[in-house]
PDB file of N, CA and C in Angstrom:
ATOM      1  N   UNK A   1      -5.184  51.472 279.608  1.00  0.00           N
ATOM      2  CA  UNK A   1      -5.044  50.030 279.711  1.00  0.00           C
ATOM      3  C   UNK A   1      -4.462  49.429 278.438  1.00  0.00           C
ATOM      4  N   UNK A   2      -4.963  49.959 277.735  1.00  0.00           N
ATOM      5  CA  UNK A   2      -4.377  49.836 276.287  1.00  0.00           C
ATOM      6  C   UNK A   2      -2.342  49.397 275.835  1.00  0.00           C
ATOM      7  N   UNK A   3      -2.249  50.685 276.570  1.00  0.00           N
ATOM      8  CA  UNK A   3      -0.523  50.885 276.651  1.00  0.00           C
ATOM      9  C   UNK A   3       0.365  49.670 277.455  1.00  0.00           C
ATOM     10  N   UNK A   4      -0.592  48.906 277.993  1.00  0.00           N
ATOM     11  CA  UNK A   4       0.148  47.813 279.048  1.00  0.00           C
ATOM     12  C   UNK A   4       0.757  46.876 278.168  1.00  0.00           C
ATOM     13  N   UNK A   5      -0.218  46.530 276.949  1.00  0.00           N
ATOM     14  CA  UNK A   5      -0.508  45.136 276.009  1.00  0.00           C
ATOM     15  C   UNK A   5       1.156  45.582 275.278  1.00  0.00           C
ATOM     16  N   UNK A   6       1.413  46.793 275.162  1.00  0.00           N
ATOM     17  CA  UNK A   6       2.442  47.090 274.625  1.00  0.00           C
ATOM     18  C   UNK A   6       4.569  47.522 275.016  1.00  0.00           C
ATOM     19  N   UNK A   7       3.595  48.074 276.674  1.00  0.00           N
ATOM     20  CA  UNK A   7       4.512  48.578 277.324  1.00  0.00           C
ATOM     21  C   UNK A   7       5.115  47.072 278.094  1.00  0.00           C
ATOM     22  N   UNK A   8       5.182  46.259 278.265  1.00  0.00           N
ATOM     23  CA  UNK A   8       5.427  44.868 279.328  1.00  0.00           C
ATOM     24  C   UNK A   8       6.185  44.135 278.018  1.00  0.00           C
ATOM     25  N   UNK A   9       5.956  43.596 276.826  1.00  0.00           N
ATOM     26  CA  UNK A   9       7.109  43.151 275.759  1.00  0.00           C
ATOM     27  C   UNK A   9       8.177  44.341 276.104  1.00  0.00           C
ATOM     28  N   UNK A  10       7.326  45.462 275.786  1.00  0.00           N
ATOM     29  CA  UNK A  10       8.826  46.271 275.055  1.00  0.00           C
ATOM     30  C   UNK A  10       9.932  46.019 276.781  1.00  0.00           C
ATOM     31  N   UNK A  11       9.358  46.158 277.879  1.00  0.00           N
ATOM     32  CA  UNK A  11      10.360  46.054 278.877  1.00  0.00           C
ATOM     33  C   UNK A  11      11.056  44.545 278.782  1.00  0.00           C
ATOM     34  N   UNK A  12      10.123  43.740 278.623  1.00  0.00           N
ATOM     35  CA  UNK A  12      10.997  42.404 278.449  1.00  0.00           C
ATOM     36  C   UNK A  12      11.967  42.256 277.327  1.00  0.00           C
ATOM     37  N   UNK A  13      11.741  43.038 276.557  1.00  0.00           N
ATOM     38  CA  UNK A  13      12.451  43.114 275.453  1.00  0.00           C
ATOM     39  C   UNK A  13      14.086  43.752 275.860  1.00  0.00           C
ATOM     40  N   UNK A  14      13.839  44.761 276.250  1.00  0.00           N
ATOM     41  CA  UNK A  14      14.811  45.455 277.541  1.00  0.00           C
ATOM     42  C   UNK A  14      16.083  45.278 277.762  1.00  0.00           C
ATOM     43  N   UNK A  15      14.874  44.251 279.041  1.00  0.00           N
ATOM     44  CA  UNK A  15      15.394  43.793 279.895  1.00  0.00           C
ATOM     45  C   UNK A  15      16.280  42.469 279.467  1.00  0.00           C
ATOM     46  N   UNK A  16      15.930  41.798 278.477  1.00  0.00           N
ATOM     47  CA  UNK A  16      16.438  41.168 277.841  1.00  0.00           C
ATOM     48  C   UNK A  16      17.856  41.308 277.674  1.00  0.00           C
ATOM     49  N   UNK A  17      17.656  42.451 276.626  1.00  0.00           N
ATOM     50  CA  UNK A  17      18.993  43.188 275.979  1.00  0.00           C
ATOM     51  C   UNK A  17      19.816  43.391 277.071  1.00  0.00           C
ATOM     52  N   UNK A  18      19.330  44.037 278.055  1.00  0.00           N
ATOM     53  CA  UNK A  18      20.592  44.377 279.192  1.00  0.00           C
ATOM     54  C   UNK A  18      21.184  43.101 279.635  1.00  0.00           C
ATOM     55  N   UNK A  19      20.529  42.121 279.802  1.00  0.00           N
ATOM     56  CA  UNK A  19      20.953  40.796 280.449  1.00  0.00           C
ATOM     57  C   UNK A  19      22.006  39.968 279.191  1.00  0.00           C
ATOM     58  N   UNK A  20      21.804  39.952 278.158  1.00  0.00           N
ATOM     59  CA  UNK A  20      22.774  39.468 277.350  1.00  0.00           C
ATOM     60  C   UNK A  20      23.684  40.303 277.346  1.00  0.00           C
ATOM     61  N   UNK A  21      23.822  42.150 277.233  1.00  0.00           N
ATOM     62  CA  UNK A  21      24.916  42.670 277.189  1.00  0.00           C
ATOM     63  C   UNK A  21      25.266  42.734 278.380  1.00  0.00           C
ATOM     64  N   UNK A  22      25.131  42.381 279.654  1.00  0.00           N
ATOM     65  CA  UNK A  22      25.706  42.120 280.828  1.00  0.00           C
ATOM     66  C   UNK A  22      26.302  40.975 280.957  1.00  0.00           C
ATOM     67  N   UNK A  23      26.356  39.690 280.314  1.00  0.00           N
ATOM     68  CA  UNK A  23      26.756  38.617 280.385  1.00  0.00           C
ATOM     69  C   UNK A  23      28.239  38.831 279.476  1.00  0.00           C
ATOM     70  N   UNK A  24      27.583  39.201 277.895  1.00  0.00           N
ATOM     71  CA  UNK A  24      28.974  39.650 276.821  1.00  0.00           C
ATOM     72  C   UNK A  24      29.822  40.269 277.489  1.00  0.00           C
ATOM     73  N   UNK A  25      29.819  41.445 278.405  1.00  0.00           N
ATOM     74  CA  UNK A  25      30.541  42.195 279.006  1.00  0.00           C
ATOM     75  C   UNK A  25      31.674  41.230 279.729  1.00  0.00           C
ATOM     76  N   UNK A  26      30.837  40.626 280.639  1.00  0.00           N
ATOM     77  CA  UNK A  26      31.517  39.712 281.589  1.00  0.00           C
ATOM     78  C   UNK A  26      32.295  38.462 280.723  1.00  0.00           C
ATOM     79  N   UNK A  27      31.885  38.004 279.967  1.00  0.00           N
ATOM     80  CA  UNK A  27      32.682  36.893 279.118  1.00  0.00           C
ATOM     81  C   UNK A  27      33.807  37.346 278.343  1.00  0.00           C
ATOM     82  N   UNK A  28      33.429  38.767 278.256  1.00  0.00           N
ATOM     83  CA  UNK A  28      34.619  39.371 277.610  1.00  0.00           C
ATOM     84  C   UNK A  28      35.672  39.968 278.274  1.00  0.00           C
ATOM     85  N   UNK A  29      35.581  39.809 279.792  1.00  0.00           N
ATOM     86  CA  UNK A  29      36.654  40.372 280.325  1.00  0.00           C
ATOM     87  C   UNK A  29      36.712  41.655 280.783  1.00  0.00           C
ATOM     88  N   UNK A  30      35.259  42.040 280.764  1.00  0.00           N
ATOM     89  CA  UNK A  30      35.483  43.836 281.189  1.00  0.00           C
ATOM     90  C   UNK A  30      35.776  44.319 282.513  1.00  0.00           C
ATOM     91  N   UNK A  31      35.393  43.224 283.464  1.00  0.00           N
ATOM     92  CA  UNK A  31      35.043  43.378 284.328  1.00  0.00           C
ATOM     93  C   UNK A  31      36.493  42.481 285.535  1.00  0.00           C
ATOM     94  N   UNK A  32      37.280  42.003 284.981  1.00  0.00           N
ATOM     95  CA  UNK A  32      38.596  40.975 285.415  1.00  0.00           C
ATOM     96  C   UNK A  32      39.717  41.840 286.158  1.00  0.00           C
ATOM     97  N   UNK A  33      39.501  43.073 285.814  1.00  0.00           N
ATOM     98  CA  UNK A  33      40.628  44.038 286.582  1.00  0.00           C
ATOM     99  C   UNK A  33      40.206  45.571 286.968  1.00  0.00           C
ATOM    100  N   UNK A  34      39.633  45.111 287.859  1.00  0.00           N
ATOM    101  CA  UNK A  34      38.724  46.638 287.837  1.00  0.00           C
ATOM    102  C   UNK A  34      39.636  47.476 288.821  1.00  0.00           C
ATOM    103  N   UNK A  35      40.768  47.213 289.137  1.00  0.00           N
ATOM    104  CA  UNK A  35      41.596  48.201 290.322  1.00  0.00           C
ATOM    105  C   UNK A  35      42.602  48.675 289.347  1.00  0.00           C
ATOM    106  N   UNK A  36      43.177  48.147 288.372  1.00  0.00           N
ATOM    107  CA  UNK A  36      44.452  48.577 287.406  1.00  0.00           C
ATOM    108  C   UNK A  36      43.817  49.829 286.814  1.00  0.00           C
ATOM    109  N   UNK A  37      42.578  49.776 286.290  1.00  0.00           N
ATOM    110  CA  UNK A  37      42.202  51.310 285.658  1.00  0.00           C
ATOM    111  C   UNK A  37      42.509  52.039 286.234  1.00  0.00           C
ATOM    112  N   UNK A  38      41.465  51.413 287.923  1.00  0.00           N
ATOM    113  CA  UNK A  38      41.011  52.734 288.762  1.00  0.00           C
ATOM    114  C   UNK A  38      42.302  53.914 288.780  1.00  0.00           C
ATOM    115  N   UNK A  39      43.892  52.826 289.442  1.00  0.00           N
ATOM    116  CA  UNK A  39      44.953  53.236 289.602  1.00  0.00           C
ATOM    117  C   UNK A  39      46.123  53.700 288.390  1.00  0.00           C
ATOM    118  N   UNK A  40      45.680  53.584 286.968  1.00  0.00           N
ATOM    119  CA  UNK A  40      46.327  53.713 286.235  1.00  0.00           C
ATOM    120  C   UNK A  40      46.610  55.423 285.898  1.00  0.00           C
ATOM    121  N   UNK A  41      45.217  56.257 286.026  1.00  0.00           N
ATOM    122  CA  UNK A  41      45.542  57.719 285.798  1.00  0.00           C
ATOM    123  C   UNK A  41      46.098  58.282 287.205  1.00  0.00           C
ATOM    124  N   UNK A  42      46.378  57.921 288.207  1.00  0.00           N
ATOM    125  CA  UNK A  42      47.160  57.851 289.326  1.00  0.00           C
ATOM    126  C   UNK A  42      48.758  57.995 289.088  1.00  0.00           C
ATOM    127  N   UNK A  43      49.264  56.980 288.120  1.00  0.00           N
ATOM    128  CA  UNK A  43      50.581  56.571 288.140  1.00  0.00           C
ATOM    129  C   UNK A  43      50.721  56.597 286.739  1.00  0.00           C
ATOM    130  N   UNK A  44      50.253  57.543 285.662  1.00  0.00           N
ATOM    131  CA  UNK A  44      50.456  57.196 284.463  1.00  0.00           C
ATOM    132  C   UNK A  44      51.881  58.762 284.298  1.00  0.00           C
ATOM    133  N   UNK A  45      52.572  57.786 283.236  1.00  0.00           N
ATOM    134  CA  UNK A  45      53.946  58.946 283.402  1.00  0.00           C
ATOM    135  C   UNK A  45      54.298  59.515 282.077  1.00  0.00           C
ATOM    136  N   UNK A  46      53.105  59.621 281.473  1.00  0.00           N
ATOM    137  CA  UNK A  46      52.678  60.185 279.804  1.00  0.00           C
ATOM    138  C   UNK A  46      52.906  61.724 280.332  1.00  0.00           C
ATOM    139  N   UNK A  47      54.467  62.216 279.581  1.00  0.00           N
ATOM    140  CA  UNK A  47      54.374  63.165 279.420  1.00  0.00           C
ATOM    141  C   UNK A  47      53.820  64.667 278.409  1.00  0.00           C
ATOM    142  N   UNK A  48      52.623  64.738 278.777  1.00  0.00           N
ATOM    143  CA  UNK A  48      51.778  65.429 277.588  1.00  0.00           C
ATOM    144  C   UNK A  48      51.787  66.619 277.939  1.00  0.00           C
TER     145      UNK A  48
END
């Protein structure tokens, strides 16, 4: 019972973090062209 008093911040704490770096992500544009990647190693003409 002990571990609860401790374990429930640290998830909010978390959960927190994921929710701001899910927002940064999105404000930053990560998320605005998600088919050009998909298709880019498809049609890429880098001859290596």
């Amino acid at each position: 019972m002990a571990s609860i008093y401790w374990l429930i911040p640290l998830t909010l704490v978390i959960l927190t973090v994921a929710i701001v770096i899910f927002f940064w992500a999105v404000k930053d544009g990560q998320y605005d062209d998600l088919d050009a990647e998909a298709s880019k190693i498809l049609f890429d003409d880098d001859d290596h």
